[in-house]
C-alpha atoms as a PDB file:
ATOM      1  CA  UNK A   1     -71.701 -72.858 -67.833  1.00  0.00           C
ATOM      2  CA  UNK A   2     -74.067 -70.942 -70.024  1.00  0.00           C
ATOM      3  CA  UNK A   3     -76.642 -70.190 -67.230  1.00  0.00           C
ATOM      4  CA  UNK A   4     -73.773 -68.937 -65.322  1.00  0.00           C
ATOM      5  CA  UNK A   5     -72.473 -66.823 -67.899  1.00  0.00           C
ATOM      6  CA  UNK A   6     -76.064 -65.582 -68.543  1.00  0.00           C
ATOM      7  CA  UNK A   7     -76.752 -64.784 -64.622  1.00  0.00           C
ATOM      8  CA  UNK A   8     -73.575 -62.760 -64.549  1.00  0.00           C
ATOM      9  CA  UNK A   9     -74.521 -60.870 -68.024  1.00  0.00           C
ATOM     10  CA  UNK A  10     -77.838 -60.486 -66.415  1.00  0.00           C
ATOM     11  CA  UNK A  11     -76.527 -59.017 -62.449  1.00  0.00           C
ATOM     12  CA  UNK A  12     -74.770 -56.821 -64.975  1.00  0.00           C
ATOM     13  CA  UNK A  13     -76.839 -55.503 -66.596  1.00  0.00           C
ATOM     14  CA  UNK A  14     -78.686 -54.239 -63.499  1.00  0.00           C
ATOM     15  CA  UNK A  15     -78.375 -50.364 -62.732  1.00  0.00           C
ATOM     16  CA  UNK A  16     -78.770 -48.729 -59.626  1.00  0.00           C
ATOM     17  CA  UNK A  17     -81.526 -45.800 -59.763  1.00  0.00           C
ATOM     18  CA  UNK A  18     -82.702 -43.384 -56.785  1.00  0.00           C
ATOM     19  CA  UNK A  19     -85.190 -41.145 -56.596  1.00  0.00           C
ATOM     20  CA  UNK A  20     -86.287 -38.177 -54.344  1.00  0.00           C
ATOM     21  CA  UNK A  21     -89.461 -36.458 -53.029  1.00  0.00           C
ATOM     22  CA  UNK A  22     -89.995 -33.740 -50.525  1.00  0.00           C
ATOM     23  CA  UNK A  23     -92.949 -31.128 -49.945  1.00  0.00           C
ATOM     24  CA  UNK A  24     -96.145 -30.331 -47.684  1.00  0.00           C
ATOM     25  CA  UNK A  25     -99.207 -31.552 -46.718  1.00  0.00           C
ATOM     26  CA  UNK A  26    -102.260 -29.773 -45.907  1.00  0.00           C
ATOM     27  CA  UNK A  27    -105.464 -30.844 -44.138  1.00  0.00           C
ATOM     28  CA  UNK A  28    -107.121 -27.382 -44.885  1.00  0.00           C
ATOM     29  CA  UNK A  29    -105.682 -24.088 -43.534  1.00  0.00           C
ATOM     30  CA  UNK A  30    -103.539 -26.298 -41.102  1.00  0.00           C
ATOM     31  CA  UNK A  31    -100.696 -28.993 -41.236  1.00  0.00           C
ATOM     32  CA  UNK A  32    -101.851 -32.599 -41.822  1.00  0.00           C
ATOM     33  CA  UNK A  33     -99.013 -33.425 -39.292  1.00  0.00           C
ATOM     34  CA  UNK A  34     -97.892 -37.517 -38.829  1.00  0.00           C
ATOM     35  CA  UNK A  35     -99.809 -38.508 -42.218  1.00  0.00           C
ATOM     36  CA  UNK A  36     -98.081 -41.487 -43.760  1.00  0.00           C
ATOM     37  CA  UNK A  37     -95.666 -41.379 -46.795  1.00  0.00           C
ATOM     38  CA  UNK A  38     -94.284 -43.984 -48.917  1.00  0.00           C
ATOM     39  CA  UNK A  39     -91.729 -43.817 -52.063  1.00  0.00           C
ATOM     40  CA  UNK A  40     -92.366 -46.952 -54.315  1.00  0.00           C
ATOM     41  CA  UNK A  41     -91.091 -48.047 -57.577  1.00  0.00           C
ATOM     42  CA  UNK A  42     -93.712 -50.269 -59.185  1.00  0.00           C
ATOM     43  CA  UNK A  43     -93.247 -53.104 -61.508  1.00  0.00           C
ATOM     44  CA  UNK A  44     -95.639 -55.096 -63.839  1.00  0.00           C
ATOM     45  CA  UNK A  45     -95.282 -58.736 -64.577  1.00  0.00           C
ATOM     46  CA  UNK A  46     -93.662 -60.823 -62.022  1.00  0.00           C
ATOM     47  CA  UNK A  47     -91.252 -58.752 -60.111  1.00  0.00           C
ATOM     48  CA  UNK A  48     -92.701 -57.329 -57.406  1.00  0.00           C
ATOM     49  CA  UNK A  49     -93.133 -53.296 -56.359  1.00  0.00           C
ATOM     50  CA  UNK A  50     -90.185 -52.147 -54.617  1.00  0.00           C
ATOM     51  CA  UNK A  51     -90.756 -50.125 -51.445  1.00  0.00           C
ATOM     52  CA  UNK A  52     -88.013 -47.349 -51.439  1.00  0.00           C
ATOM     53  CA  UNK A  53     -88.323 -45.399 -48.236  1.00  0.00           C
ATOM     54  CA  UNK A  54     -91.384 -44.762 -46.001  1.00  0.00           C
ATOM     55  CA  UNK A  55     -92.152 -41.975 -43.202  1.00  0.00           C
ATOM     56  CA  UNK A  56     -94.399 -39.678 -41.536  1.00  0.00           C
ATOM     57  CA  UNK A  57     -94.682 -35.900 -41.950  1.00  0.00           C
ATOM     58  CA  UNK A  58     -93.245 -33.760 -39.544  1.00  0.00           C
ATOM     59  CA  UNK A  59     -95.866 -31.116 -37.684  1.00  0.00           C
ATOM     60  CA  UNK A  60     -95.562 -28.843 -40.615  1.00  0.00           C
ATOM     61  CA  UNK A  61     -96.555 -31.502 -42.640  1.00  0.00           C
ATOM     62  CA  UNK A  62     -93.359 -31.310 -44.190  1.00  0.00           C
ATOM     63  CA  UNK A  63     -91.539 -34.763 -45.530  1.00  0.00           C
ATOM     64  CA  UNK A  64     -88.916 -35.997 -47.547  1.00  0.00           C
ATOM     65  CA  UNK A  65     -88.484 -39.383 -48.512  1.00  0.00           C
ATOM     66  CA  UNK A  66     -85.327 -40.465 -51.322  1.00  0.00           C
ATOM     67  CA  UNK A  67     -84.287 -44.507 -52.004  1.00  0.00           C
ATOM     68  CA  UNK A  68     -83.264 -46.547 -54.762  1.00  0.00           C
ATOM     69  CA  UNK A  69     -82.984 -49.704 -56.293  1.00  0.00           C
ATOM     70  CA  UNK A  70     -81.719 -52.286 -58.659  1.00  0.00           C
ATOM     71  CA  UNK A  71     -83.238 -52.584 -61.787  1.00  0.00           C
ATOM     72  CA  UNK A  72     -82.234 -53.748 -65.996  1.00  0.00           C
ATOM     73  CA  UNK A  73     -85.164 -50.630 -67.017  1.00  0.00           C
ATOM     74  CA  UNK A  74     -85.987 -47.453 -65.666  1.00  0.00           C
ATOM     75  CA  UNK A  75     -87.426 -47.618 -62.736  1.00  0.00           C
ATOM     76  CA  UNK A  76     -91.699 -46.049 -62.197  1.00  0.00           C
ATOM     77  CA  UNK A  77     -91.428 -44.372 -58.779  1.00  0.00           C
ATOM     78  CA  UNK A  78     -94.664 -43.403 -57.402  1.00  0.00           C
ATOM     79  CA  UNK A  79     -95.512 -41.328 -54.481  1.00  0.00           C
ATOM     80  CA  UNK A  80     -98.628 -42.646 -51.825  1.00  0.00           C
ATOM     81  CA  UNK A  81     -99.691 -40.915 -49.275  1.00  0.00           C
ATOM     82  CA  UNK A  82    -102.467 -42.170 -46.350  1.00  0.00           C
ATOM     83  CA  UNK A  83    -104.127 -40.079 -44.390  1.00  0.00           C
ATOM     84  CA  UNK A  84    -107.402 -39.447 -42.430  1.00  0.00           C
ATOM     85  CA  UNK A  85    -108.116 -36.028 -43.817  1.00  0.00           C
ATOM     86  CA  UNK A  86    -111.431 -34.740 -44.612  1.00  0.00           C
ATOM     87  CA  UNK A  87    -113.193 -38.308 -43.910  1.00  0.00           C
ATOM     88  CA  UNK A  88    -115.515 -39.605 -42.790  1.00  0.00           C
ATOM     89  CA  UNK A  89    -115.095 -41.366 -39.186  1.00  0.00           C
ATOM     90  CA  UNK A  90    -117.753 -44.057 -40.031  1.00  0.00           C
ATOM     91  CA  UNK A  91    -115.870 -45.429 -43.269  1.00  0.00           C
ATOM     92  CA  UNK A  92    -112.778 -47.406 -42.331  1.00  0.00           C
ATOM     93  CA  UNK A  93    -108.880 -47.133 -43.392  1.00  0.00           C
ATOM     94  CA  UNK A  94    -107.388 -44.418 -44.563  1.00  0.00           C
ATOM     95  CA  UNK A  95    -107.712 -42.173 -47.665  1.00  0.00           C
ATOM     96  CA  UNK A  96    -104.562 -43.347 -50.035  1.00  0.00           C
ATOM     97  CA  UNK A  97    -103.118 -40.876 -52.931  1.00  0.00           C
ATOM     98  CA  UNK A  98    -101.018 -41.969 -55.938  1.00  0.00           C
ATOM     99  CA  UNK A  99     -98.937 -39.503 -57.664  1.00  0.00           C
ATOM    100  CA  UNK A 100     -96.539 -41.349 -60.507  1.00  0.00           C
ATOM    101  CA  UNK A 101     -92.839 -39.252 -60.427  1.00  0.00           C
ATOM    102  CA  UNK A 102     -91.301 -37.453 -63.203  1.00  0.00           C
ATOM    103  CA  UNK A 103     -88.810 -40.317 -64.657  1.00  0.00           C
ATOM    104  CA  UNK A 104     -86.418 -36.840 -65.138  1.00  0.00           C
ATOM    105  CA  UNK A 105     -86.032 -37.042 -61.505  1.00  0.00           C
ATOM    106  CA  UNK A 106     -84.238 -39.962 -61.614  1.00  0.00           C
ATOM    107  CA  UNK A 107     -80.604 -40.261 -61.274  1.00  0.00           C
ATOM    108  CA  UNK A 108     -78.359 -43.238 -61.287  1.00  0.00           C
ATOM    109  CA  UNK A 109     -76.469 -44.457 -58.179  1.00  0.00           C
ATOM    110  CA  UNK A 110     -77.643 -45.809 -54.740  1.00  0.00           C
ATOM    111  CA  UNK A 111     -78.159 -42.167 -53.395  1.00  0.00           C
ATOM    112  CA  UNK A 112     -80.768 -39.447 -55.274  1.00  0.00           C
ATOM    113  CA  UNK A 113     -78.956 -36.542 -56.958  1.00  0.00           C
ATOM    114  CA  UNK A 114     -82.177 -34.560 -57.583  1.00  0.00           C
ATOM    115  CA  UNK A 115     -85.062 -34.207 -55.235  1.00  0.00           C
ATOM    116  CA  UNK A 116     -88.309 -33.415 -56.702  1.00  0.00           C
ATOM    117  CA  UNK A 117     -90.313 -30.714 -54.998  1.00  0.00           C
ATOM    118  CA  UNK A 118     -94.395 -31.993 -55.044  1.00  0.00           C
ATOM    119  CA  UNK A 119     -95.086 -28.807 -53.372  1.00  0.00           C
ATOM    120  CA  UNK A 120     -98.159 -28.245 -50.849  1.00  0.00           C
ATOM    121  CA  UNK A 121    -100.834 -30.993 -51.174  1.00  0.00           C
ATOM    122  CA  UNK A 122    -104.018 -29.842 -49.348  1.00  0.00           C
ATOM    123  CA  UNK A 123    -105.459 -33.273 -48.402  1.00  0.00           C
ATOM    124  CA  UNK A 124    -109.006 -32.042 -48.551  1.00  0.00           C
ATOM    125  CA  UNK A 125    -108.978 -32.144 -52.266  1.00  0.00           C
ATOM    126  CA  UNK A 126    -110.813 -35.579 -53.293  1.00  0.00           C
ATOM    127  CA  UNK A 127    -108.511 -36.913 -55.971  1.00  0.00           C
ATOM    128  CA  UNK A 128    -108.936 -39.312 -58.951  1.00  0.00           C
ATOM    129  CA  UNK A 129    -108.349 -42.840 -58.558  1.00  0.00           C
ATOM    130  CA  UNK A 130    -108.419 -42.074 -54.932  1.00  0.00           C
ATOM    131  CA  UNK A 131    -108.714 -45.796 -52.871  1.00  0.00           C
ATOM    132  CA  UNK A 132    -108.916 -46.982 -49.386  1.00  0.00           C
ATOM    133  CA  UNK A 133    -106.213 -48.926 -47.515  1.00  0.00           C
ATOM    134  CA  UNK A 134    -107.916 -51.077 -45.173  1.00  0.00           C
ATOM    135  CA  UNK A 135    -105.041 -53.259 -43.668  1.00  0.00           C
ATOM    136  CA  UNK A 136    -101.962 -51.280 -42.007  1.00  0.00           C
ATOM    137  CA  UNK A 137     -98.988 -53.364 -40.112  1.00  0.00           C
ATOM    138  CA  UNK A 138     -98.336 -52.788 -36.595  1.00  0.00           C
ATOM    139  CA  UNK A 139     -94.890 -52.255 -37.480  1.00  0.00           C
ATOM    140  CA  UNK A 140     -93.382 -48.994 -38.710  1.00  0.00           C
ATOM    141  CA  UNK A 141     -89.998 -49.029 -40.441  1.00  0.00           C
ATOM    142  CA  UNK A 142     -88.088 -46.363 -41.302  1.00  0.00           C
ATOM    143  CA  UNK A 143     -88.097 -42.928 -42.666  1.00  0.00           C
ATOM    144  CA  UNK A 144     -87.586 -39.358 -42.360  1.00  0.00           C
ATOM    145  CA  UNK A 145     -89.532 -38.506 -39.813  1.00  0.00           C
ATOM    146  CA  UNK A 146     -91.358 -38.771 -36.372  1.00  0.00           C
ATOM    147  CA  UNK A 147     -90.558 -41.691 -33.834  1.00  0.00           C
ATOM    148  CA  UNK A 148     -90.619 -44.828 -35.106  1.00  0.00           C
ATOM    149  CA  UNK A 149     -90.326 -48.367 -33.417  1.00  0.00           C
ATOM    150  CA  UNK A 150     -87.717 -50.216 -33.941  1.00  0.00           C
ATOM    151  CA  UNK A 151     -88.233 -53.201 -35.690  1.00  0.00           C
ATOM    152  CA  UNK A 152     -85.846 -55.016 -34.261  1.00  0.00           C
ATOM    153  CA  UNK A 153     -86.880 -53.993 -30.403  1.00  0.00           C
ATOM    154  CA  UNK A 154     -90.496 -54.573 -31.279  1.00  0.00           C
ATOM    155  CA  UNK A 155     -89.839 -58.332 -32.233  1.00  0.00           C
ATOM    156  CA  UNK A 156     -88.132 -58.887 -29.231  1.00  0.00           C
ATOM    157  CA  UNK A 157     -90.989 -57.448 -27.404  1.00  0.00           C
ATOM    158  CA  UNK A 158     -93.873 -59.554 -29.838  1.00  0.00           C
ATOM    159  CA  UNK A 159     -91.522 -63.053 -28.635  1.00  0.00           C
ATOM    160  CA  UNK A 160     -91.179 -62.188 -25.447  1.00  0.00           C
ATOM    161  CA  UNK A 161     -94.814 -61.452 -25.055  1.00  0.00           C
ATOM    162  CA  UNK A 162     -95.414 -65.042 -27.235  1.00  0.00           C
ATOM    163  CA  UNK A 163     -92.514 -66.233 -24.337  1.00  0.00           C
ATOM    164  CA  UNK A 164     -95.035 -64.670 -21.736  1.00  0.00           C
ATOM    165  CA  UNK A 165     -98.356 -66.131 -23.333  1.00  0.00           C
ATOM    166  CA  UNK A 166     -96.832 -69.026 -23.661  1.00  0.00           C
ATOM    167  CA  UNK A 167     -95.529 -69.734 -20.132  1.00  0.00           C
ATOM    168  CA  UNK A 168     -99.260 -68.199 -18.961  1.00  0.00           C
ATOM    169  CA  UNK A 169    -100.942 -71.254 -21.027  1.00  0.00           C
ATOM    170  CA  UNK A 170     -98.607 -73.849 -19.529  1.00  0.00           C
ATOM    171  CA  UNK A 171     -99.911 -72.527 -16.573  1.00  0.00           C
ATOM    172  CA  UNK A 172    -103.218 -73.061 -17.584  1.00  0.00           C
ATOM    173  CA  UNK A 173    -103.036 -76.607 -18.876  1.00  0.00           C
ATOM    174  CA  UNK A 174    -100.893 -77.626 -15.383  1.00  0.00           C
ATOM    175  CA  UNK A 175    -103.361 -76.306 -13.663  1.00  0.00           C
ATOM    176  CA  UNK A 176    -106.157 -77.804 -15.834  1.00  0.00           C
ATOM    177  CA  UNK A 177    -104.286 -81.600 -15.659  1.00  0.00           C
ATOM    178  CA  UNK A 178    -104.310 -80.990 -12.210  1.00  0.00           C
ATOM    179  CA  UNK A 179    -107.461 -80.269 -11.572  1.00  0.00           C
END
């Protein structure tokens, strides 16, 4: 009874919190068009980082991204950003930016109230902290902008290409027993 009552003081206790980011991004004197943007809100200890809303910029370089989540302190929403920009074509993965969100910018509810502007990012610039992402899934989900796959259709396509495969190395081993 008392970890029940302390569970429901707990859920509670929890507040929804959204955020919102638009601007644009530069590669130079031109658009860095379909560069990758994610909204997160990072945790420390054991609760992991929450992803709040992913997409690509348009061919202006022009995004907007806005999610929330559930959370008993204010939430750390951080901005990333991958891209290809100004790099080298021998080093591999992409260029990844971290820009930590005004906390004023935060509003409470499942939907953002306030949108902060980040302005135009030329991507040239080499910024501090700056890391590589090496590992990228196939799978994009989500978003503002561009095309995306739908993860749902592209499962169904990944089984029934495992269906396919599969079928292919019965195949094989009939043919192999036969033999």
């Amino acid at each position: 009874l008392i970890l029940l009552v302390a569970l429901f003081g707990l859920s509670a206790a929890m507040r929804d919190q959204s955020i919102a980011v638009k601007g644009r991004l530069l590669c130079g004197n031109g658009p860095a068009a379909n560069v990758r943007v994610k909204l997160w809100e990072e945790d420390t200890g054991p609760d992991p980082d929450d992803l709040l809303d992913q997409g690509y910029t348009d061919a202006n370089g022009e995004f907007m991204l806005q999610g929330g989540t559930a959370e008993l302190t204010p939430i750390d929403p951080v901005f990333k950003v991958y891209h290809k920009c100004d790099d080298s074509k021998l080093k591999p993965g992409a260029r990844k930016v971290k820009f930590a969100l005004p906390k004023s910018y935060i509003t409470s509810g499942k939907v953002a109230k306030k949108t902060f502007d980040i302005g135009v990012l030329n991507l040239e610039t080499v910024f501090a902290k700056e890391e590589r992402e090496l590992l990228v899934s196939r799978v994009r989900r989500g978003g503002f902008n561009a095309d995306y796959m739908d993860p749902d259709n592209s499962s169904k396509e990944d089984s029934k290409s495992s269906e396919e495969d599969s079928e292919e190395g019965k195949k094989d081993k009939k043919i192999t027993l036969d033999a």
